[in-house]
Each structure stands twice: as C-alpha cells, then as structure tokens.
Protein backbone atom coordinates (compact mmCIF):
# COMPACT_ATOMS: atom_id res chain seq x y z
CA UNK A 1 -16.71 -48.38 14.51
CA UNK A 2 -13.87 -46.39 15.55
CA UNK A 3 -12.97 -43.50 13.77
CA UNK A 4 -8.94 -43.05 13.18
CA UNK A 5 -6.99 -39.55 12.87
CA UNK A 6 -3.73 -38.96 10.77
CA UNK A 7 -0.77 -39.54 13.39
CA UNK A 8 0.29 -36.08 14.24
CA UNK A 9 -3.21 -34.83 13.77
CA UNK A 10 -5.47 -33.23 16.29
CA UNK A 11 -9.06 -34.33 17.12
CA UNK A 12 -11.63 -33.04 15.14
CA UNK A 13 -13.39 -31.70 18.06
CA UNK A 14 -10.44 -29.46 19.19
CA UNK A 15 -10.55 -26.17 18.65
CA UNK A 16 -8.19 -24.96 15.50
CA UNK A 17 -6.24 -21.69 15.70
CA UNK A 18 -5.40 -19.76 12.54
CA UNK A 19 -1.98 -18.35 13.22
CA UNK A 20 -0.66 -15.88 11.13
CA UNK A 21 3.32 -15.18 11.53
CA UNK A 22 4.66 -11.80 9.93
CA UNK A 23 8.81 -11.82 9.56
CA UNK A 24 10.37 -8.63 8.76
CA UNK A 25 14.21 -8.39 7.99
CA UNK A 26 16.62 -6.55 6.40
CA UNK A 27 18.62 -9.36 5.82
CA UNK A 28 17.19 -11.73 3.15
CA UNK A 29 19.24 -14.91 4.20
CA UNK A 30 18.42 -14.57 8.07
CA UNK A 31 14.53 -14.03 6.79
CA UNK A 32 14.45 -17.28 4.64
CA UNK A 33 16.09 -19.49 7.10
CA UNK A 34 13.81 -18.58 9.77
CA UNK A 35 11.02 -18.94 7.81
CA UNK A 36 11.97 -22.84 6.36
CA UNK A 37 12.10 -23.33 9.83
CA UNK A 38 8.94 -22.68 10.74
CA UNK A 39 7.39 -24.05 7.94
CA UNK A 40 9.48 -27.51 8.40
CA UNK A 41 8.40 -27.47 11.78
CA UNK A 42 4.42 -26.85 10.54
CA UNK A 43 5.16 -29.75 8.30
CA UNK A 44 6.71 -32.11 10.78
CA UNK A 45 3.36 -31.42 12.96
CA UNK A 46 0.97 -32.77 9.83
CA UNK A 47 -0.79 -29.09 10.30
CA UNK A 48 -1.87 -27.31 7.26
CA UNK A 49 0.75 -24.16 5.87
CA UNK A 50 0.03 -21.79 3.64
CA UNK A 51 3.17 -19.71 2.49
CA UNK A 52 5.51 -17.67 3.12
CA UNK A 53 4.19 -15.16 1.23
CA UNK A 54 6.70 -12.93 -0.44
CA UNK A 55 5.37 -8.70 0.13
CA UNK A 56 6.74 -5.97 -1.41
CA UNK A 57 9.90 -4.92 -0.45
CA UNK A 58 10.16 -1.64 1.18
CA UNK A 59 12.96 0.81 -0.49
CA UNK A 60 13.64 3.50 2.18
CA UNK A 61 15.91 6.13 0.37
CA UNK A 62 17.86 9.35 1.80
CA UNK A 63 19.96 11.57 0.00
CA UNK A 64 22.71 14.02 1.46
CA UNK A 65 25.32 16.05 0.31
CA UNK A 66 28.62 14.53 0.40
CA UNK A 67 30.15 18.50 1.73
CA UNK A 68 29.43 19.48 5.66
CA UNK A 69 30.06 23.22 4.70
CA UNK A 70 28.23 23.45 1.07
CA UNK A 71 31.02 24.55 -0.75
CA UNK A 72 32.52 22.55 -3.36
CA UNK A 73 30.94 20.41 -6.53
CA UNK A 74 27.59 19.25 -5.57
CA UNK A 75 28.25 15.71 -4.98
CA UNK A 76 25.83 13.72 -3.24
CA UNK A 77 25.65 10.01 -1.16
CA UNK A 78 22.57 7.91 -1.95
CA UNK A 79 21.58 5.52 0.81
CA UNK A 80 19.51 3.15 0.59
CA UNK A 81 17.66 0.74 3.23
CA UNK A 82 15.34 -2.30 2.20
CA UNK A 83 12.99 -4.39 4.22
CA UNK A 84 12.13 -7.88 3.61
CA UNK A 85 8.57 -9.16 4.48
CA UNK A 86 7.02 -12.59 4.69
CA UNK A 87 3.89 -14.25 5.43
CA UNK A 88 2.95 -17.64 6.77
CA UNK A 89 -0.37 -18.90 7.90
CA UNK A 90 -0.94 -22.32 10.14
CA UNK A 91 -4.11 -23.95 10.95
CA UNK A 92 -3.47 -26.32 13.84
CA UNK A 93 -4.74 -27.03 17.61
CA UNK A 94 -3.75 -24.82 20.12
CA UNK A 95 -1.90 -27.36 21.83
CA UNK A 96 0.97 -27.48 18.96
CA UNK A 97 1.12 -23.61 18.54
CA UNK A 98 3.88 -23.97 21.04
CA UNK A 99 5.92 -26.21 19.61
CA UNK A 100 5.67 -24.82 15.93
CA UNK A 101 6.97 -21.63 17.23
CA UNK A 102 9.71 -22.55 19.60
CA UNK A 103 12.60 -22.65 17.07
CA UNK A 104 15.65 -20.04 17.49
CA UNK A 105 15.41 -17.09 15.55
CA UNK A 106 17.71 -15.52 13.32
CA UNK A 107 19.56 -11.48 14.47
CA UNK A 108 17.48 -8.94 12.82
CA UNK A 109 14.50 -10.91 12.33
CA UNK A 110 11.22 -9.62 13.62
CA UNK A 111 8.19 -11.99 14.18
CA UNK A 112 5.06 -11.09 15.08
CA UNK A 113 2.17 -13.97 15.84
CA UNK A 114 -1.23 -13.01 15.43
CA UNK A 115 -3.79 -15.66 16.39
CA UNK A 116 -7.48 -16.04 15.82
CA UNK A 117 -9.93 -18.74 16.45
CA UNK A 118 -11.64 -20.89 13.08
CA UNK A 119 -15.25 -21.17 14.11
C-alpha cells in the first residue's frame, strides 16, 4: 500500500532544516508586517512555525545638556532609542526555504537566517 503525504508536505525522507529568522527594527509596524508575512507564507507551505517570539526591547538612552557653552539653567534633552526584536522558527525541506523567505521586506528591518540541519 501506498503511503500518502499532506499536499504541500515534503517527503519524509528529505532532509528538514530548522530555520531560525531574527528581525530587528526600530519601527514596530514595519517589524510586525514583515513578520505576518513570513509566517503566512510558512503557513501557506503546510511547514511547521513556531512564533514570533516577542524579546525584550532594548532602551538605548543618552542625555545632554540642552546649552553648547554651559552657562545658563541646567536644562537637559533626554533621547531615547528602542529596538524591537522577534523570533520565528520553521521546520521545513530545504527545497521551500526559498520560497518562505522570498517576500519583500519592510525599510529598517533587519533579518538574519540562521539554518541548521534536524538529524
């Protein structure tokens, strides 16, 4: 007897890729888009997603003086600089690691791809 696979689904004897995709952003919006479109794209595939996984949110704070000369009432500008970070994880064949990440991505999105093998 035959044995049938889930349409979409890769043979059981190909080799499956654990792909882990790190966005970083300063822009929240950009960051979420991208990353429902990868994980839409995941889903359209039938592969298995875990995430995105929301990290801590890096606060990167500098404080001047307001006066170029010193002189004056010490007044003082607080700026302040966060970064966005999300995970996702995909299990799939190697042949649709391609496809899952060929979408257009978002200005001031960064995306590294880290793959490893499942043995």
């Amino acid at each position: 007897m035959a044995s049938y696979t889930k349409k979409g689904a890769s043979a059981p004897d190909a080799r499956q890729q654990r792909i882990r995709i790190t966005l970083t952003s300063r822009f929240v919006k950009n960051l979420e888009k991208v990353c429902r479109d990868l994980k839409h794209g995941a889903e359209n595939r039938d592969v298995m997603v875990k995430g995105p996984v929301r990290l801590p949110t890096k606060r990167l704070t500098l404080t001047t003086r307001k006066s170029p000369c010193g002189e004056g009432t010490n007044t003082w500008d607080r700026l302040e600089m966060r970064i966005h970070k999300r995970i996702i994880d995909v299990h799939c064949a190697s042949e649709d690691v391609k496809s899952i990440t060929a979408i257009p991505i978002e200005p001031g999105v960064d995306v590294e791809v880290a793959i490893s093998y499942d043995e």
